[in-house]
Structure formats: C-alpha cells, structure tokens
C-alpha atoms as a PDB file:
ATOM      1  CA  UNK A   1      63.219 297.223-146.930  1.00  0.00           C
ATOM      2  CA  UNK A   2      59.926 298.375-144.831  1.00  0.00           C
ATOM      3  CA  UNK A   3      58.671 294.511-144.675  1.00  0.00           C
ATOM      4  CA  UNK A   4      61.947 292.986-143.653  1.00  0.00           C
ATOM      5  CA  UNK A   5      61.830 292.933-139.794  1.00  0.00           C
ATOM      6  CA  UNK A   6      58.037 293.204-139.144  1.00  0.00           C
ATOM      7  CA  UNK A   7      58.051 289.968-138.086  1.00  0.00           C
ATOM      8  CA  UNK A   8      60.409 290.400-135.304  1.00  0.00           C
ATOM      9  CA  UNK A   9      58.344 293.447-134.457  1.00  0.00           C
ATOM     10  CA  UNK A  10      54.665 291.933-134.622  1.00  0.00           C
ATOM     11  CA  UNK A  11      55.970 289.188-132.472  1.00  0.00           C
ATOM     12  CA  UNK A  12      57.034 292.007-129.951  1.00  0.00           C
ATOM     13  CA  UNK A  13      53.823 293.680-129.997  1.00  0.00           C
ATOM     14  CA  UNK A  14      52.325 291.178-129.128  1.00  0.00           C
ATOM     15  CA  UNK A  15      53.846 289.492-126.364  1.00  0.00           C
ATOM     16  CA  UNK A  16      53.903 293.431-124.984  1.00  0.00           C
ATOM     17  CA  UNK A  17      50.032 293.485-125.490  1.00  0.00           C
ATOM     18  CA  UNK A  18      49.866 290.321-123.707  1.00  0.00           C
ATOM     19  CA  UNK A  19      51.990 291.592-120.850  1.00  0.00           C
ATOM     20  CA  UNK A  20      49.921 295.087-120.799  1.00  0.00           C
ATOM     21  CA  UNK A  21      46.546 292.880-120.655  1.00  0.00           C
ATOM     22  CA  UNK A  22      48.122 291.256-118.065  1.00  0.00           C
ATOM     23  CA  UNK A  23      49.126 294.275-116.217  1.00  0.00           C
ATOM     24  CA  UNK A  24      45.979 295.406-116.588  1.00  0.00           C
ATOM     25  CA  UNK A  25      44.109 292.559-114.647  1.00  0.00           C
ATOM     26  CA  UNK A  26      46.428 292.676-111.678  1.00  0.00           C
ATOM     27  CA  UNK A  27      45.582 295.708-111.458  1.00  0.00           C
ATOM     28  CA  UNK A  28      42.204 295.160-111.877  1.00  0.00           C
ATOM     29  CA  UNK A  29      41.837 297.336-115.095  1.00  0.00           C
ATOM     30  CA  UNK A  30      39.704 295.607-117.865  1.00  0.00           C
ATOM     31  CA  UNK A  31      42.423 297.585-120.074  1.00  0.00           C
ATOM     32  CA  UNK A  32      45.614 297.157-121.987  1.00  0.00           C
ATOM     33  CA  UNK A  33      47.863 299.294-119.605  1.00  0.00           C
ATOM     34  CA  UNK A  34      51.183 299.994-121.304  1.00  0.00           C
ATOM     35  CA  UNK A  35      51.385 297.235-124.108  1.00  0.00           C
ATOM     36  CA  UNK A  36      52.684 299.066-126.883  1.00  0.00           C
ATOM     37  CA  UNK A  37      55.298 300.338-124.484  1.00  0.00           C
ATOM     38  CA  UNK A  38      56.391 297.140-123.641  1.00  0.00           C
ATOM     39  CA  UNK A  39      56.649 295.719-126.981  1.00  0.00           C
ATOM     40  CA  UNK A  40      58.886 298.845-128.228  1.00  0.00           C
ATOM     41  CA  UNK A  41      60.936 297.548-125.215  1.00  0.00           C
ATOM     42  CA  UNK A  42      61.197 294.171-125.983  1.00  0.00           C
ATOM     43  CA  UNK A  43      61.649 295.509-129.898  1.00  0.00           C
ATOM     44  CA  UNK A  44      65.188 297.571-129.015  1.00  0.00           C
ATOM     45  CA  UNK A  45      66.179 294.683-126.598  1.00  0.00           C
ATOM     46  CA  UNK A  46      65.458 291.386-129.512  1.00  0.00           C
ATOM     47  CA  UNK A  47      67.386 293.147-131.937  1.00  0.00           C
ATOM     48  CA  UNK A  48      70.017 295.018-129.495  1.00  0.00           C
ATOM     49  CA  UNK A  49      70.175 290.754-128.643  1.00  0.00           C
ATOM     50  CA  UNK A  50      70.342 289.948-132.497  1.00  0.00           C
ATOM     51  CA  UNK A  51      72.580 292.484-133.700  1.00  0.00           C
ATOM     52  CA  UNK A  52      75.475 291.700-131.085  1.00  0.00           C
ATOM     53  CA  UNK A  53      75.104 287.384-131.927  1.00  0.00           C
ATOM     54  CA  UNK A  54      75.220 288.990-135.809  1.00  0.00           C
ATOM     55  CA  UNK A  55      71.850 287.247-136.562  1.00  0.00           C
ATOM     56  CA  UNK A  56      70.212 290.066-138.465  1.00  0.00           C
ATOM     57  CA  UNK A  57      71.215 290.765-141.801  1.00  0.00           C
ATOM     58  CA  UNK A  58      71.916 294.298-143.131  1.00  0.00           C
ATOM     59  CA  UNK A  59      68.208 294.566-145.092  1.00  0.00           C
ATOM     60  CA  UNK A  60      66.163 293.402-141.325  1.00  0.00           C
ATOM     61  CA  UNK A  61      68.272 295.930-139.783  1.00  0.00           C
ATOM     62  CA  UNK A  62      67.184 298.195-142.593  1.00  0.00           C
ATOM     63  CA  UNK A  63      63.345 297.859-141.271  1.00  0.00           C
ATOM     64  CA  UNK A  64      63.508 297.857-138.378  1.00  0.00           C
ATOM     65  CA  UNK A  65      65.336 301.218-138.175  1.00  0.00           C
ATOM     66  CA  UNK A  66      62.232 302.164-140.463  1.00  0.00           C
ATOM     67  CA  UNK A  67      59.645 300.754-137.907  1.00  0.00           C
ATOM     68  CA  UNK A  68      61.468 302.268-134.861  1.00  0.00           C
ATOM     69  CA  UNK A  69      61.659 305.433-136.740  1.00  0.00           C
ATOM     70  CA  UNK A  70      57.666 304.728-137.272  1.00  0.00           C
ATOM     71  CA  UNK A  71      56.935 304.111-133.525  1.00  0.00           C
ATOM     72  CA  UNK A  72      57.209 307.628-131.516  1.00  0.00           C
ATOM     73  CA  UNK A  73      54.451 309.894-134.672  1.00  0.00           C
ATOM     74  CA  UNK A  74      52.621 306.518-134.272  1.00  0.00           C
ATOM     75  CA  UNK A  75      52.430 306.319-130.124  1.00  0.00           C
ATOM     76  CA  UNK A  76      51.938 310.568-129.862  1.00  0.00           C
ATOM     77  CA  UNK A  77      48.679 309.989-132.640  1.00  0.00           C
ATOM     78  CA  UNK A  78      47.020 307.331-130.576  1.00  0.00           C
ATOM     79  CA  UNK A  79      47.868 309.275-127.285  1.00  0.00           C
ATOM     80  CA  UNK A  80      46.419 312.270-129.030  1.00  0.00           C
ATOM     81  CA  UNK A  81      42.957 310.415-128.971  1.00  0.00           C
ATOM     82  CA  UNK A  82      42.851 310.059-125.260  1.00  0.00           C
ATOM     83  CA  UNK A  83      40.453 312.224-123.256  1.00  0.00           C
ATOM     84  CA  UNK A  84      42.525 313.484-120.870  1.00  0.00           C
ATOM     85  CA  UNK A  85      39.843 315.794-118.953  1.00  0.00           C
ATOM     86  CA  UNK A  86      37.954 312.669-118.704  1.00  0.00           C
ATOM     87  CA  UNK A  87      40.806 310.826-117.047  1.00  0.00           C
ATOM     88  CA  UNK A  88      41.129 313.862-114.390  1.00  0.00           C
ATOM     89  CA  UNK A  89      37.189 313.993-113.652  1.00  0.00           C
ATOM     90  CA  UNK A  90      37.582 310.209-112.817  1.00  0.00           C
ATOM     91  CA  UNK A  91      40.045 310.874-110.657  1.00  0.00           C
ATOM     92  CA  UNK A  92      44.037 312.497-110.384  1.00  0.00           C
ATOM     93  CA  UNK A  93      45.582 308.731-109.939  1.00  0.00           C
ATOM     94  CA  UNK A  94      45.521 308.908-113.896  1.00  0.00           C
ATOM     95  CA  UNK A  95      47.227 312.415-113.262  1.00  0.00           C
ATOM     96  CA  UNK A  96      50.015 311.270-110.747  1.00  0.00           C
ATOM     97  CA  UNK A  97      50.719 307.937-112.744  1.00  0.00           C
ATOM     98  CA  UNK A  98      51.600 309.681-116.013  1.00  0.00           C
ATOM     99  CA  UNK A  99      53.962 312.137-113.631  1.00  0.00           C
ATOM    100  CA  UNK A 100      55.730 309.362-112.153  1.00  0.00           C
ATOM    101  CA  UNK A 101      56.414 307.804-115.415  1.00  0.00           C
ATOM    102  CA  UNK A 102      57.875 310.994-116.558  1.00  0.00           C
ATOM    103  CA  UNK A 103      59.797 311.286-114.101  1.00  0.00           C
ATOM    104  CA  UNK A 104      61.170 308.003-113.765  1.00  0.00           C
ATOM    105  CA  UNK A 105      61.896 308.146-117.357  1.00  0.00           C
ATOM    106  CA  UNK A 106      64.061 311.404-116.740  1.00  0.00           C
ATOM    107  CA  UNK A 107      66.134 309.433-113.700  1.00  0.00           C
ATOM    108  CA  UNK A 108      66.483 306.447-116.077  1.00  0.00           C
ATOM    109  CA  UNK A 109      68.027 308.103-119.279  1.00  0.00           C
ATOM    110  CA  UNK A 110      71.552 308.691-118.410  1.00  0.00           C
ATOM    111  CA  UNK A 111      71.528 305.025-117.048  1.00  0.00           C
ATOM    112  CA  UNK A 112      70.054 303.304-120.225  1.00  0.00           C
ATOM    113  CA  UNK A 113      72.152 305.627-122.556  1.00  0.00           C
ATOM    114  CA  UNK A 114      75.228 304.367-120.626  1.00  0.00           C
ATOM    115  CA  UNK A 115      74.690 300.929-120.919  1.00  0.00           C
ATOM    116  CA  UNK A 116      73.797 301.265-124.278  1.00  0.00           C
ATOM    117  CA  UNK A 117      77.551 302.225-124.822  1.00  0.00           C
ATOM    118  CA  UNK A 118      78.829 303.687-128.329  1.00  0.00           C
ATOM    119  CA  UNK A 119      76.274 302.794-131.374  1.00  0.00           C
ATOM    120  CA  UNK A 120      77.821 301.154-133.619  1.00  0.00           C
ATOM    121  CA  UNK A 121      75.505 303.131-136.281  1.00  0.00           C
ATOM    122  CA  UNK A 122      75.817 305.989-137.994  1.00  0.00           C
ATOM    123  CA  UNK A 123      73.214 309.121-138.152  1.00  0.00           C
ATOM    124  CA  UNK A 124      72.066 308.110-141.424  1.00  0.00           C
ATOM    125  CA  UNK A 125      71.379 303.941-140.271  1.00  0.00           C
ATOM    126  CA  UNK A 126      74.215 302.884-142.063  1.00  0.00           C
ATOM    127  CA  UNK A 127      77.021 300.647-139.991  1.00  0.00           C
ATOM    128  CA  UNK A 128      80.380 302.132-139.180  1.00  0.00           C
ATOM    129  CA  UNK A 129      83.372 300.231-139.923  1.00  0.00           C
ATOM    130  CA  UNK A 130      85.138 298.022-137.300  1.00  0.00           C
ATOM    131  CA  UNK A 131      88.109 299.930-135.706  1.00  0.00           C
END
C-alpha cells in the first residue's frame, strides 16, 4: 500500500523544488524557498485531478492517503531544525514573512474548504458509497 502512489508524489516534489529554487532566484535567495510546500500543493491538486477523471485505483489512493498523512510530522521535523534566532538577528523580514503566511493561510481556509465541497471519503480513508 505505502509504495503505490510515490510516484505521483516524487514527481510533485520535485517540480515544487524546482518551482521553490526558482522562487528563490527571483528573489535573489541562493535557497529553496517554499518547495516542499508547493509540491504538497500540487500533490492534493494531481490526485484531487485524478480522483474526479477516476484514474487512480483504490490501492494508489491507499498511499497516498499514507504519504499525505506522512507530510505535516515530516514538514514540523525539518522546520524544527531551523534556527530561528538566527533568522531574527539577520533581520525581522524572515519574522514578518512567516506572519503573513499565517495569516493568509487563516483568510484562505474557509475558501479552500468550500471549494473543496463534501469529501467523498470517509474518516477512516475508505470511499463512501454513491448516493
């Protein structure tokens, strides 16, 4: 179960590292600036994409549930390896950016969760049936 999907989500990490190296440069950061972000992004919307065409099999669906389950104690143990009293001695743009992405993630939930609509999945990952 734990292998089926990882290509779908290996192919999403990296096209978000890509875009987060690419972020980085415009903004003239020699640094990967949000690429696993991006990548869990692209992750919900490929198989949001691939479950509504009914191109993922029950097993893939299986994994990836496991891998999306995997993501947040994955993204809060590399976070937990960032100096963040270095950041603020370089400066409080570091400070003010991570603010502003907390709050726009705060103004964007209700909108996101809307357009999600109903999930067609219930607590335990299993599908409900068709009404």
């Amino acid at each position: 179960m734990v292998i089926y999907g990882l290509l779908i989500m290996s192919g999403c990490l990296v096209v978000g590292t890509f875009l987060g190296m690419c972020l980085g440069a415009a903004l003239g950061i020699s640094a990967n600036v949000g690429g696993v972000g991006f990548g869990m992004l692209m992750l919900l919307l490929v198989t949001r994409k691939m479950q509504d065409k009914g191109l993922m099999d029950s097993k893939t669906e299986q994994g990836i549930l496991f891998w999306r389950a995997m993501f947040i104690p994955v993204v809060i143990a590399l976070v937990s390896r960032q100096n963040v009293i270095a950041a603020l001695s370089g400066g409080w743009l570091a400070f003010v950016a991570g603010l502003g992405a907390v709050f726009l993630c705060f103004v964007f939930i209700r909108p996101l969760t809307a357009l999600a609509g109903e999930s067609s999945l219930d607590d335990d990952g299993t599908k409900l049936p068709a009404e």
